[in-house]
C-alpha atoms as a PDB file:
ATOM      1  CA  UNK A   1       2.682 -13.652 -17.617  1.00  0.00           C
ATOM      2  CA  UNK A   2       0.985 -15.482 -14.579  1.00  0.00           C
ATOM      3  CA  UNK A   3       3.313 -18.214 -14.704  1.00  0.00           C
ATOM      4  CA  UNK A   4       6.718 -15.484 -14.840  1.00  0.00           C
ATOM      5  CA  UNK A   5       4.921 -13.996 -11.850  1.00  0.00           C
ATOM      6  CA  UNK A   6       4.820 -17.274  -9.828  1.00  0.00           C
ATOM      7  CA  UNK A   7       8.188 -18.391 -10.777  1.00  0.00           C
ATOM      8  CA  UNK A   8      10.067 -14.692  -9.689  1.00  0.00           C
ATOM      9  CA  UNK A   9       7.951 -14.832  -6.484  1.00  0.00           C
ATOM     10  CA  UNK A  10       9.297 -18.389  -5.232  1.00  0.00           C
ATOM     11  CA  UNK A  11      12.321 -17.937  -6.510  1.00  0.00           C
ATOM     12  CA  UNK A  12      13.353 -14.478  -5.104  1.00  0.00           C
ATOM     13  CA  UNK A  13      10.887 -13.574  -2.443  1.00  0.00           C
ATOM     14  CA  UNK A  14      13.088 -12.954   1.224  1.00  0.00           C
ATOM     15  CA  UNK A  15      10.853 -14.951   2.565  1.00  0.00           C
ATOM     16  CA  UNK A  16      11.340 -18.983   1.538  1.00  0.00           C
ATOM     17  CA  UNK A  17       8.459 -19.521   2.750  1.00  0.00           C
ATOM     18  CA  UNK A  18       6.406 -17.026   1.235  1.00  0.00           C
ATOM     19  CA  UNK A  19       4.267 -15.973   4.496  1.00  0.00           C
ATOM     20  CA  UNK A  20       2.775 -19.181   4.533  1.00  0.00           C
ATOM     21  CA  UNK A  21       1.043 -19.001   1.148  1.00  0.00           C
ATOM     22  CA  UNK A  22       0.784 -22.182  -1.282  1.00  0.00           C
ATOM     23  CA  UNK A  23       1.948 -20.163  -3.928  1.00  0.00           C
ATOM     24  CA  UNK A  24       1.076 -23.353  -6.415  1.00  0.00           C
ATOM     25  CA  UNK A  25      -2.397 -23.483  -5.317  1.00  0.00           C
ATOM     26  CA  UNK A  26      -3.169 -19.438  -5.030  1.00  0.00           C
ATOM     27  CA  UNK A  27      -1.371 -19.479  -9.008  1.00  0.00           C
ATOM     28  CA  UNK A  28      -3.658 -22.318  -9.879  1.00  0.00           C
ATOM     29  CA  UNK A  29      -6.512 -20.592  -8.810  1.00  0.00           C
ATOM     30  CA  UNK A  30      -5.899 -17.377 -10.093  1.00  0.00           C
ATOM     31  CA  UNK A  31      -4.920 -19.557 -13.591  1.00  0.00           C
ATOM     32  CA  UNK A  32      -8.622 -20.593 -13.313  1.00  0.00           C
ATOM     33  CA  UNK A  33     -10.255 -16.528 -12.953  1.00  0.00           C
ATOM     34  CA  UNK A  34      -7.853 -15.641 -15.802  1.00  0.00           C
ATOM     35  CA  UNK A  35      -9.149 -18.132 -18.552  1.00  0.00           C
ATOM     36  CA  UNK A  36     -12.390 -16.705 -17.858  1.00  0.00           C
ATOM     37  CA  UNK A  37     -11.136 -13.120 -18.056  1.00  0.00           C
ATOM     38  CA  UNK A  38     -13.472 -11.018 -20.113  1.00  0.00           C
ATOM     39  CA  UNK A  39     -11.377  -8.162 -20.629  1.00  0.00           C
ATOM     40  CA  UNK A  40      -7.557  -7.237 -20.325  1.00  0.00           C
ATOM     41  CA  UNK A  41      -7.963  -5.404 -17.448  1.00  0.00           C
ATOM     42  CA  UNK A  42      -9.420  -8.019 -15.265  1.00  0.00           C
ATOM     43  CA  UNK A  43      -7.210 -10.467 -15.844  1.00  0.00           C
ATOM     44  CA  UNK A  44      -4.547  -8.075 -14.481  1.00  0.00           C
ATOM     45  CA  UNK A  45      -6.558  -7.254 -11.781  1.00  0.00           C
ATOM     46  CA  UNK A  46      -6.812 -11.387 -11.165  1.00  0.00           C
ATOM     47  CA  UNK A  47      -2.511 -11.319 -11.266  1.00  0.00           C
ATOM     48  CA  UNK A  48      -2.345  -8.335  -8.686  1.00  0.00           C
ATOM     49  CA  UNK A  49      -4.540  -9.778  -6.724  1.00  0.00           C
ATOM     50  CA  UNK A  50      -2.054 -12.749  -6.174  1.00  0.00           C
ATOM     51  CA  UNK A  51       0.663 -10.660  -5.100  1.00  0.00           C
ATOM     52  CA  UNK A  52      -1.866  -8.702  -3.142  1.00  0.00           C
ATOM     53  CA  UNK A  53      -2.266 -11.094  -0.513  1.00  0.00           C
ATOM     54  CA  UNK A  54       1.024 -11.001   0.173  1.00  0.00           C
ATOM     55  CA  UNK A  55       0.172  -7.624   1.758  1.00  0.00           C
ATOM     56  CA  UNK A  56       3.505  -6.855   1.336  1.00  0.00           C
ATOM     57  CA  UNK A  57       4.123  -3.201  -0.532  1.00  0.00           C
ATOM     58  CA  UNK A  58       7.191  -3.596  -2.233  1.00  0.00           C
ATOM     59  CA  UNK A  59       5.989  -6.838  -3.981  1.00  0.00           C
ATOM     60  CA  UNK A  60       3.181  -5.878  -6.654  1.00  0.00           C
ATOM     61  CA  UNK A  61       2.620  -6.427 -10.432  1.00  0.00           C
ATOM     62  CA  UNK A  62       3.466  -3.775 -12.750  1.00  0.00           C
ATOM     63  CA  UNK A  63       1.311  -4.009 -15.803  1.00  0.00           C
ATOM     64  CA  UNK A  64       2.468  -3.000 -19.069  1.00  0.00           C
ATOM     65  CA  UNK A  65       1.860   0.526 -20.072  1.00  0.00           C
ATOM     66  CA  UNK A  66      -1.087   1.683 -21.280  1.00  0.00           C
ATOM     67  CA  UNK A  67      -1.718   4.010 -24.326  1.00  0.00           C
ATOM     68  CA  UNK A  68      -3.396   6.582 -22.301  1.00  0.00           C
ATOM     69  CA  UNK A  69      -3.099   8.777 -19.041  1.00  0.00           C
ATOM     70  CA  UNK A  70      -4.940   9.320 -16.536  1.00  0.00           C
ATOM     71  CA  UNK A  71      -5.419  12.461 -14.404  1.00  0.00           C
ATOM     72  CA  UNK A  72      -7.650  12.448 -11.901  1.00  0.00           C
ATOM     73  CA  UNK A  73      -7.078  16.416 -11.110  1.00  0.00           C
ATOM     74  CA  UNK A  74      -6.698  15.913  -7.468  1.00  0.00           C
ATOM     75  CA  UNK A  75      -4.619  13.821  -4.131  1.00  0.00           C
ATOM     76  CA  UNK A  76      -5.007  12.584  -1.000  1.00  0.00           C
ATOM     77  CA  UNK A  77      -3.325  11.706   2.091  1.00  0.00           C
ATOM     78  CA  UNK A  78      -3.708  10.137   5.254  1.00  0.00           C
ATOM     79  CA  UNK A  79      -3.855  11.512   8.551  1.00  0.00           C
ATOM     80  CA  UNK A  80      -4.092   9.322  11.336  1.00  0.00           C
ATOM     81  CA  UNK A  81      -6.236   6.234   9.884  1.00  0.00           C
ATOM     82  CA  UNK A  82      -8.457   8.625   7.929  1.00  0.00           C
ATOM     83  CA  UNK A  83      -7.693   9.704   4.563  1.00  0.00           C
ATOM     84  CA  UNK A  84      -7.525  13.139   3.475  1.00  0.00           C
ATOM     85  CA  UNK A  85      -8.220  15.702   0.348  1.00  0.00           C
ATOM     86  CA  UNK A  86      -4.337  17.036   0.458  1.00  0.00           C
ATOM     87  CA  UNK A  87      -4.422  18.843  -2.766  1.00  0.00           C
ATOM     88  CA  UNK A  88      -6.728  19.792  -6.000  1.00  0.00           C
ATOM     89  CA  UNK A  89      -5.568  21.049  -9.508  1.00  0.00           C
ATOM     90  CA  UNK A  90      -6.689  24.646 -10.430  1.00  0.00           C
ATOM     91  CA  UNK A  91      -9.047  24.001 -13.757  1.00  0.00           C
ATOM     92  CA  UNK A  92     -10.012  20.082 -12.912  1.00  0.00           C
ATOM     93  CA  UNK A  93     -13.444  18.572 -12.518  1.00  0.00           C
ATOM     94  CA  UNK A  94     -12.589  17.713  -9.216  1.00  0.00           C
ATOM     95  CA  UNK A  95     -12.205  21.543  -8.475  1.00  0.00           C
ATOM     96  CA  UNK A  96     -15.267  22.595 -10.624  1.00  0.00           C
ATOM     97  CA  UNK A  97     -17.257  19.952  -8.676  1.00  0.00           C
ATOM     98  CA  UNK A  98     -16.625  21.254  -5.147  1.00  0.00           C
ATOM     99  CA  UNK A  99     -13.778  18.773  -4.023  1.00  0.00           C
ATOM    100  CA  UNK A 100     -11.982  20.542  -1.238  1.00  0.00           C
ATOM    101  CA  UNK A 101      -8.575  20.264   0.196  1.00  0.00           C
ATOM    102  CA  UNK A 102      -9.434  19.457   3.474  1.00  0.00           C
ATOM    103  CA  UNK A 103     -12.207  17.175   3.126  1.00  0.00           C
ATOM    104  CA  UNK A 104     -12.696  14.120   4.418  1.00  0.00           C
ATOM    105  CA  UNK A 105     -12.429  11.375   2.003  1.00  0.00           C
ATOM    106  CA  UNK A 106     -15.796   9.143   3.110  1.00  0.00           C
ATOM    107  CA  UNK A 107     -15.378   6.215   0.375  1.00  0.00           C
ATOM    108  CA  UNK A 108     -14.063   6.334  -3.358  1.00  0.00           C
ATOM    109  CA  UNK A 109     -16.423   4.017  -5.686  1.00  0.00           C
ATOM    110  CA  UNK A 110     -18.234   2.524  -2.220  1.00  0.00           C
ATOM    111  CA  UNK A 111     -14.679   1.413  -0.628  1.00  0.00           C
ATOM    112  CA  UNK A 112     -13.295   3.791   2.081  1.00  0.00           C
ATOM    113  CA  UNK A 113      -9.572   4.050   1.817  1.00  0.00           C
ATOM    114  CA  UNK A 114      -7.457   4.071   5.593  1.00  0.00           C
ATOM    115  CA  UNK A 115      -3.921   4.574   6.205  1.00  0.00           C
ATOM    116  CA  UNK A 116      -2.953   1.001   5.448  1.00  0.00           C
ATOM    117  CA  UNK A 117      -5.244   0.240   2.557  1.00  0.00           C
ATOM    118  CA  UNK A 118      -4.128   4.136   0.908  1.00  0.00           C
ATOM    119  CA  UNK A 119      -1.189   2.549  -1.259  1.00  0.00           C
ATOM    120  CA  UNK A 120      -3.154  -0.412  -2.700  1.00  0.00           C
ATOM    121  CA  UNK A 121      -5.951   2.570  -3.752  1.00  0.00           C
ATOM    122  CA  UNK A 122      -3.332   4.756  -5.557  1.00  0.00           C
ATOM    123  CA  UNK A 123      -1.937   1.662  -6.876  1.00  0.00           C
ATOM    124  CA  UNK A 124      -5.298   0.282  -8.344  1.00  0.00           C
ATOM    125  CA  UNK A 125      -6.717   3.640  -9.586  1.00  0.00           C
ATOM    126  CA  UNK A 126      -3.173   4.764 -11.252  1.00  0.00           C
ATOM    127  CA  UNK A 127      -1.453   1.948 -11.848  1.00  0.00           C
ATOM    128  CA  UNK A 128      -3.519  -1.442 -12.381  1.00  0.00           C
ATOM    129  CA  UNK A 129      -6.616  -0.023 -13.311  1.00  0.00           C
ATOM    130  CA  UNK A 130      -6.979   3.401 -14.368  1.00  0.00           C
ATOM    131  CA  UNK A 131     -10.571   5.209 -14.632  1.00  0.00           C
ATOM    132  CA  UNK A 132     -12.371   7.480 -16.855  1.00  0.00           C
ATOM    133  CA  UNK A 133     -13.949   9.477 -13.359  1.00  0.00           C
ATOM    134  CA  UNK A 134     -14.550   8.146  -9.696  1.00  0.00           C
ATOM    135  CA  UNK A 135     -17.736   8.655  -7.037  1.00  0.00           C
ATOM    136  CA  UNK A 136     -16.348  10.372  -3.932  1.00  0.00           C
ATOM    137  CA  UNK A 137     -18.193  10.714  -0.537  1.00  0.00           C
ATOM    138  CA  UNK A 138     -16.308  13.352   1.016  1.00  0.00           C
ATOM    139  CA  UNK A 139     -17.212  15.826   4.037  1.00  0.00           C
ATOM    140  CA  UNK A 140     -15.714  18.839   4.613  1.00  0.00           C
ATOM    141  CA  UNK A 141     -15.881  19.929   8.340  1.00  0.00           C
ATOM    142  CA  UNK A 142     -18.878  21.008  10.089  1.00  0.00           C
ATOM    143  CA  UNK A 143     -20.977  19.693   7.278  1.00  0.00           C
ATOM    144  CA  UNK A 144     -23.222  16.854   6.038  1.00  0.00           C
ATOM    145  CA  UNK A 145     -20.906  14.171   3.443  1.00  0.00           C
ATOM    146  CA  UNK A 146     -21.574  14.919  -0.044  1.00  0.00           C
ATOM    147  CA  UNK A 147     -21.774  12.811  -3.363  1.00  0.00           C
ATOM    148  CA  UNK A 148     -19.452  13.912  -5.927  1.00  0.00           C
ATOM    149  CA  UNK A 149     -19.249  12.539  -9.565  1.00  0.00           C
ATOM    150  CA  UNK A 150     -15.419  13.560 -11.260  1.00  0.00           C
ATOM    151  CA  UNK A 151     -14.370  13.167 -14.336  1.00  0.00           C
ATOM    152  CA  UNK A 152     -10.441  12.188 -14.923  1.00  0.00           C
ATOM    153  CA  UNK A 153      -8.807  14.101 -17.593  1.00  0.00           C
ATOM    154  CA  UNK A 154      -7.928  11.228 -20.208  1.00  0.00           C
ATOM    155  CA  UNK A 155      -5.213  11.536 -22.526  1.00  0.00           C
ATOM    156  CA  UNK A 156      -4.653   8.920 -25.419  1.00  0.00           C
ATOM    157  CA  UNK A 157      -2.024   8.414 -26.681  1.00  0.00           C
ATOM    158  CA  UNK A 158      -0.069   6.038 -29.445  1.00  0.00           C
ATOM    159  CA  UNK A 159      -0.802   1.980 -29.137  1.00  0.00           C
ATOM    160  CA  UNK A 160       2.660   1.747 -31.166  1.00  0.00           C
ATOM    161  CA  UNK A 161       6.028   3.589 -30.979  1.00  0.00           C
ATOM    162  CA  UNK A 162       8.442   4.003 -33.881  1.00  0.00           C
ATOM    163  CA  UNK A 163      11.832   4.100 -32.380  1.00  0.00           C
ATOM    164  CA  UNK A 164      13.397   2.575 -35.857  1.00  0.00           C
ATOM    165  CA  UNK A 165      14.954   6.152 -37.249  1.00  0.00           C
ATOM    166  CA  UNK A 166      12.616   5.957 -39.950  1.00  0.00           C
ATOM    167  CA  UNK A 167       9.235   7.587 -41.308  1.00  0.00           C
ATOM    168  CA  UNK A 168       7.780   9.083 -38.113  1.00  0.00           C
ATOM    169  CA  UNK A 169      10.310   7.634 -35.326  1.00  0.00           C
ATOM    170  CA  UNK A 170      11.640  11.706 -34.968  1.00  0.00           C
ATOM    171  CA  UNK A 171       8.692  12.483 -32.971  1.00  0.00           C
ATOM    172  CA  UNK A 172       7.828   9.762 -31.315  1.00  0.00           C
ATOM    173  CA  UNK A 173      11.489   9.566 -29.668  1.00  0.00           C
ATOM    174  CA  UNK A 174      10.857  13.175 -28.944  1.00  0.00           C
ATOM    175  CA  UNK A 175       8.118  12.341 -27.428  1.00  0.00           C
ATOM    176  CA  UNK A 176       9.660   9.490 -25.188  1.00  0.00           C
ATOM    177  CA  UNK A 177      12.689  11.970 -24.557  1.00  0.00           C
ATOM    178  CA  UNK A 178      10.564  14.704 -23.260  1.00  0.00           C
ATOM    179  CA  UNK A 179       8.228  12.413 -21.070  1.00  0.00           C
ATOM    180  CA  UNK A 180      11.517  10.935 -19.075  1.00  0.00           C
ATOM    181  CA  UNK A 181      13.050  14.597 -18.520  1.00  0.00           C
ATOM    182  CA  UNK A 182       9.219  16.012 -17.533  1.00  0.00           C
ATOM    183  CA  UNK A 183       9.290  12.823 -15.268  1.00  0.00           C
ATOM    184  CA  UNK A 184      12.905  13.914 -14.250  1.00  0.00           C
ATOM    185  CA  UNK A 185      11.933  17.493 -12.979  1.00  0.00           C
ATOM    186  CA  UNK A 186       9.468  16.276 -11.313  1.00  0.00           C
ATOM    187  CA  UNK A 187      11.793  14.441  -9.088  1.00  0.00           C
ATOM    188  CA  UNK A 188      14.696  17.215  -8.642  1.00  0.00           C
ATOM    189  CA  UNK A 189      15.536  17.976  -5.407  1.00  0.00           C
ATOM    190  CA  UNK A 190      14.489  21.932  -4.334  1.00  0.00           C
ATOM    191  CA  UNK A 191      16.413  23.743  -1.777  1.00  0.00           C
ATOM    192  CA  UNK A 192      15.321  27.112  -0.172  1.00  0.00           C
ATOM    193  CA  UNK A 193      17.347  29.378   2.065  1.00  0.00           C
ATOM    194  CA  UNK A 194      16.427  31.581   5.287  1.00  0.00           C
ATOM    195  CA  UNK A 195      19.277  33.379   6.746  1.00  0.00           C
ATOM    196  CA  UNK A 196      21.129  30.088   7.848  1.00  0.00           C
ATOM    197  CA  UNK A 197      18.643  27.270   8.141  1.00  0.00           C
ATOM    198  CA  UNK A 198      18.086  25.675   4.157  1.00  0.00           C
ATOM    199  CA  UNK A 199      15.252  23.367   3.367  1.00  0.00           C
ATOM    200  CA  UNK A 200      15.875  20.616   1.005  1.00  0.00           C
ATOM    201  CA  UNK A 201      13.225  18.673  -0.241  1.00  0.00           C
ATOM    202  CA  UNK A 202      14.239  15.431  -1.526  1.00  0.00           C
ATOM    203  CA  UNK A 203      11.211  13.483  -3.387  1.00  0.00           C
ATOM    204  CA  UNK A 204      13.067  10.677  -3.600  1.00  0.00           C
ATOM    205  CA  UNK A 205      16.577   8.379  -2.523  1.00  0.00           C
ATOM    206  CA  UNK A 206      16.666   7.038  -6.057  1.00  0.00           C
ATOM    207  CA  UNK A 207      19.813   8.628  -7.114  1.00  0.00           C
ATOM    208  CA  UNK A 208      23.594   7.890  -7.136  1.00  0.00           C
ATOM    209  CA  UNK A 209      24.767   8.087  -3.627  1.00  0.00           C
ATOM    210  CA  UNK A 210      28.047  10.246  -4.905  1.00  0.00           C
ATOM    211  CA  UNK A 211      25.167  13.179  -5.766  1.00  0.00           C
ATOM    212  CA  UNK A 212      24.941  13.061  -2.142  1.00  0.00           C
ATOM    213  CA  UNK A 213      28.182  14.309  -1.487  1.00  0.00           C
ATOM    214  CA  UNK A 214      27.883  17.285  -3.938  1.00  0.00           C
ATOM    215  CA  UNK A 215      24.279  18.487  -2.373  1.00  0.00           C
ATOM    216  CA  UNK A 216      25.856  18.265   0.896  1.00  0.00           C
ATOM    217  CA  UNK A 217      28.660  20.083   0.201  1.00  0.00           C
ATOM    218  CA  UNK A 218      27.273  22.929  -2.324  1.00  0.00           C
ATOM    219  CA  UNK A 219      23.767  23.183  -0.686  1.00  0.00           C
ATOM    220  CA  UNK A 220      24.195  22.252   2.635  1.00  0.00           C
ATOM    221  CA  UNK A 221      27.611  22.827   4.060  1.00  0.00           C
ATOM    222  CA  UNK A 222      28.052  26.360   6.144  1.00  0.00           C
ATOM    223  CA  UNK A 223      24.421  26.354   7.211  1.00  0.00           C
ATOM    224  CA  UNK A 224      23.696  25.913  11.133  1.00  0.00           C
ATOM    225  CA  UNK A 225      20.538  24.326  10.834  1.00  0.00           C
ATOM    226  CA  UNK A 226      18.953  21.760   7.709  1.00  0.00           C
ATOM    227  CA  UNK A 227      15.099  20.983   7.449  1.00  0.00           C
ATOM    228  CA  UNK A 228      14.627  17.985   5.657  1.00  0.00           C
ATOM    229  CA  UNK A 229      11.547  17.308   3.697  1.00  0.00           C
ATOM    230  CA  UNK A 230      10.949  13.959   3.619  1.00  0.00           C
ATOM    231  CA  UNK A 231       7.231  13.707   2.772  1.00  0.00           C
ATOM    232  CA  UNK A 232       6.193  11.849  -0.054  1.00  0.00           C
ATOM    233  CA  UNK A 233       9.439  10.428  -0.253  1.00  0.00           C
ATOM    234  CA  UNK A 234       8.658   6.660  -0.889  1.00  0.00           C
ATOM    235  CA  UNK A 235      12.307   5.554  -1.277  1.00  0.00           C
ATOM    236  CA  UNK A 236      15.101   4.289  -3.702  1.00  0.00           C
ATOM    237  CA  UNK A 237      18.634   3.720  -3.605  1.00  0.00           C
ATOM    238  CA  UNK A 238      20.246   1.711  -0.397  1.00  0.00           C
ATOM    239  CA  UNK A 239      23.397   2.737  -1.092  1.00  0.00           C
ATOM    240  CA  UNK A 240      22.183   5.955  -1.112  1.00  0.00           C
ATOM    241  CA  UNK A 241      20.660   5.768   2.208  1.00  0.00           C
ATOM    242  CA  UNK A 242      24.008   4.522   4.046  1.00  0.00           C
ATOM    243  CA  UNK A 243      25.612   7.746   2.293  1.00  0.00           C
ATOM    244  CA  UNK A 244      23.411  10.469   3.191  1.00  0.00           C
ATOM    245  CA  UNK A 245      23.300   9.219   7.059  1.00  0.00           C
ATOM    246  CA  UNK A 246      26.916   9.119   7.194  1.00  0.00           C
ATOM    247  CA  UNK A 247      26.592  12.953   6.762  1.00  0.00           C
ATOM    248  CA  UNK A 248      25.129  13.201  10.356  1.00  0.00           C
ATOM    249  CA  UNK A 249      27.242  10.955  12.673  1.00  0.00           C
ATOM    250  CA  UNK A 250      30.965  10.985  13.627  1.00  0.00           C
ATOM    251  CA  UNK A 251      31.626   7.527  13.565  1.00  0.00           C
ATOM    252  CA  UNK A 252      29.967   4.329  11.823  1.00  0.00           C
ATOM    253  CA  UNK A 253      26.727   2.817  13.375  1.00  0.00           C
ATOM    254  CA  UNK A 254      24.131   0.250  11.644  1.00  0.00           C
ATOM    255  CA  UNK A 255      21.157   1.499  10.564  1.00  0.00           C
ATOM    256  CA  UNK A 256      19.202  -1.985   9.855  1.00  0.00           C
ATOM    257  CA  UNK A 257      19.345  -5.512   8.772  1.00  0.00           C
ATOM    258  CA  UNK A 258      18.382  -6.235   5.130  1.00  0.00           C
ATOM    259  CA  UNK A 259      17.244  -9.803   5.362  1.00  0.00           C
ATOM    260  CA  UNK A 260      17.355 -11.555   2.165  1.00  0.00           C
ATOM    261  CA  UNK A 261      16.689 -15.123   0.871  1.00  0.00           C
ATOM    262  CA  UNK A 262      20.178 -16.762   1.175  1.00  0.00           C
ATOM    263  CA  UNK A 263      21.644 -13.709   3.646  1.00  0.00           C
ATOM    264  CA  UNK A 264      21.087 -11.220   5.908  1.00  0.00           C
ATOM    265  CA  UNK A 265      23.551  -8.330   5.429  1.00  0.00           C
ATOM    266  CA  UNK A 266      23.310  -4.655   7.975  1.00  0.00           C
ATOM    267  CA  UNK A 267      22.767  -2.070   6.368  1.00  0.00           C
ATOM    268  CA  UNK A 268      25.941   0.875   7.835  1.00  0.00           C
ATOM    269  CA  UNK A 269      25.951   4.362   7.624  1.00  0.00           C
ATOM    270  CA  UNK A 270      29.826   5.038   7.485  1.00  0.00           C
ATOM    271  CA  UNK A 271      30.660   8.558   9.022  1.00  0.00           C
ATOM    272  CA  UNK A 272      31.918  11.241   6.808  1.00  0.00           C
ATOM    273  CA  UNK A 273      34.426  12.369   8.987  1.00  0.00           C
ATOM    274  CA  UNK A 274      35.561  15.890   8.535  1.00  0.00           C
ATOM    275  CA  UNK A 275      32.803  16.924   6.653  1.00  0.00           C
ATOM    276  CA  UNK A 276      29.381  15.396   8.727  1.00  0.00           C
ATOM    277  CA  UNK A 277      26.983  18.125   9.225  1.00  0.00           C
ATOM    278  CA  UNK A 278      27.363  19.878  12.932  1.00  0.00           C
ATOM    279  CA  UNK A 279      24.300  21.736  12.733  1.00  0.00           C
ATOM    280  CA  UNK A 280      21.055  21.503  13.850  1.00  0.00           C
ATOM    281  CA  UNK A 281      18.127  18.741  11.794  1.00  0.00           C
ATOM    282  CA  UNK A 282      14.633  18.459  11.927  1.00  0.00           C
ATOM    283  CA  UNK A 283      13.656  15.716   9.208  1.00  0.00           C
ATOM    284  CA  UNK A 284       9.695  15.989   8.351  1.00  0.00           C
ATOM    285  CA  UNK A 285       7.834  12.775   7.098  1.00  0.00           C
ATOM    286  CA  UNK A 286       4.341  11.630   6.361  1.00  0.00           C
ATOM    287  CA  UNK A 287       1.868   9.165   5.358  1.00  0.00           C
ATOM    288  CA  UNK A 288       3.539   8.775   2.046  1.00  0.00           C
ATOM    289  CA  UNK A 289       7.461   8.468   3.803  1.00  0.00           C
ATOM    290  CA  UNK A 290       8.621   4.663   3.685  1.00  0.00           C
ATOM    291  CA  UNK A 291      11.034   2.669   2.502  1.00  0.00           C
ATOM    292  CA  UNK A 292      14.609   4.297   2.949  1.00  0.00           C
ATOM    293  CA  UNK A 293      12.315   7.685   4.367  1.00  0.00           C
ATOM    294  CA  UNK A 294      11.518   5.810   7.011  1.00  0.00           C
ATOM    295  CA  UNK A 295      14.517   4.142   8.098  1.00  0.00           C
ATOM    296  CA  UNK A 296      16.419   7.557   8.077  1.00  0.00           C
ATOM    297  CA  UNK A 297      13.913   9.480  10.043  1.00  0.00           C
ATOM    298  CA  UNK A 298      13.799   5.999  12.347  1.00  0.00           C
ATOM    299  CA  UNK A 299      17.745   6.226  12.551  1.00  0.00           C
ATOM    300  CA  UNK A 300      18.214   9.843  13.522  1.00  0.00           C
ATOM    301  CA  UNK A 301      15.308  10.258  15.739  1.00  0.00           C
ATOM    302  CA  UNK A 302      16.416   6.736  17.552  1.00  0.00           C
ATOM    303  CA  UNK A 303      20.340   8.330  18.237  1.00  0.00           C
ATOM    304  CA  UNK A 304      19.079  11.651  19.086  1.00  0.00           C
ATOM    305  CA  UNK A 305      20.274  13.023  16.117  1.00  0.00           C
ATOM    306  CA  UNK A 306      17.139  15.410  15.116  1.00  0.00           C
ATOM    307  CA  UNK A 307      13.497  15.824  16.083  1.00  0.00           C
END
């Protein structure tokens, strides 16, 4: 797995010359920490950790799945370069405990998270290494930081799938069927209506860039004013990117350079003619807006397009 890590990295990373790492050496060394692995989880740890000093966040190791999930019953978000309790599930630990929305997040497990460090927390704690519970020191304002001890909610589930169409398979491809379309609505886009403004909020660009044409047209067309909701929005589809800015300029402009290993190509928003959006847009991002998020609110904000 190590070695399939090294070999993707220098032979597809934009950058031939992998931001000056000696990617042999940094593998070899890593090679070393895994033999003396003492658990499965560690020696992933030891293979993100490679990637890691990259410090690059759209080049990371995705484990394998694990047979359980992990729900730590509440989020958080930065502001400025502290990080913030943003939200807390009704009927958690984390809620029976006294965690706040609002608080100030002092340190999770000793390490206190900051605006650039946030995605290599979520990414450790949800992805690479999930936990039973955390320590928090948080502080909510006007008062003294507090110790907090919260238990995740842990669900196991099955080491082995059938998917074969025999004995149990039925309800385990049930199962797999009704985790992608819970995963699906999760992810739909939500529009609400006052008078003539709508507000869409789009959770994420990863979707076929001609479903841009029919939101704009069914959901957002006749309306003199669009608030776009942006936030959280971490990014997907290129193609879908160029599409959806077309939809707010009358004639072609670049939006950015994608810079790859053998070429760098622009990346155009092509105007939609006759039916780009007249009205009035005010586009809202935040801590967790990058990727294609970003470059669209960079774009329109930039050409005066929105505020």
């Amino acid at each position: 797995m190590l070695n399939n890590v090294k070999n993707e990295l220098k032979k597809n990373y934009y950058d031939p010359g992998i931001r000056g790492m000696d990617v042999d050496a940094r593998f070899k060394t890593a090679e070393e920490k895994v033999k003396q692995a003492s658990s499965l989880g560690q020696a992933f740890g030891i293979i993100a950790q490679a990637l890691l000093d990259l410090n690059d966040s759209h080049t990371f190791f995705s484990p394998p799945p694990r047979p359980v999930s992990v729900e730590y019953g509440w989020q958080m978000q930065a502001i400025g370069d502290q990080c913030f309790v943003a939200a807390v599930k009704p009927g958690s630990d984390a809620q029976a405990k006294g965690l706040k929305r609002g608080d100030l997040v002092v340190s999770i497990d000793g390490f206190k998270p900051t605006r650039k460090e946030l995605w290599k927390v979520e990414y450790y704690y949800y992805a690479l290494s999930p936990r039973p519970g955390m320590k928090l020191v948080v502080q909510s304002p006007g008062q003294e930081p507090r110790l907090l001890e919260i238990a995740a909610k842990v669900k196991q589930g099955k080491r082995v799938l059938n998917l074969s169409g025999t004995g149990t398979s039925d309800q385990d491809v049930n199962d797999v069927i009704r985790e992608s379309e819970d995963a699906d609505r999760l992810m739909r886009h939500r529009f609400q209506k006052a008078g003539n403004v709508v507000i869409w909020k789009m959770l994420t660009f990863a979707f076929e860039p001609e479903q841009v044409d029919s939101l704009m047209n069914d959901r957002v067309k006749g309306n003199s004013e669009l608030i776009l909701d942006l936030r959280g929005n971490q990014g997907g589809y290129v193609s879908t990117l160029e599409r959806l800015a077309g939809y707010f300029f009358d004639h072609d402009l670049k939006i950015a350079d994608r810079k790859g290993r053998k070429e760098k190509k622009p990346i155009l928003a092509k105007t939609r003619g006759k039916d780009v959006f007249p009205g009035k847009v005010i586009v809202l991002v935040d801590s967790k807006s990058a990727s294609a998020s970003e470059l669209f609110a960079r774009l329109i904000q930039i050409e005066k397009r929105a505020s």
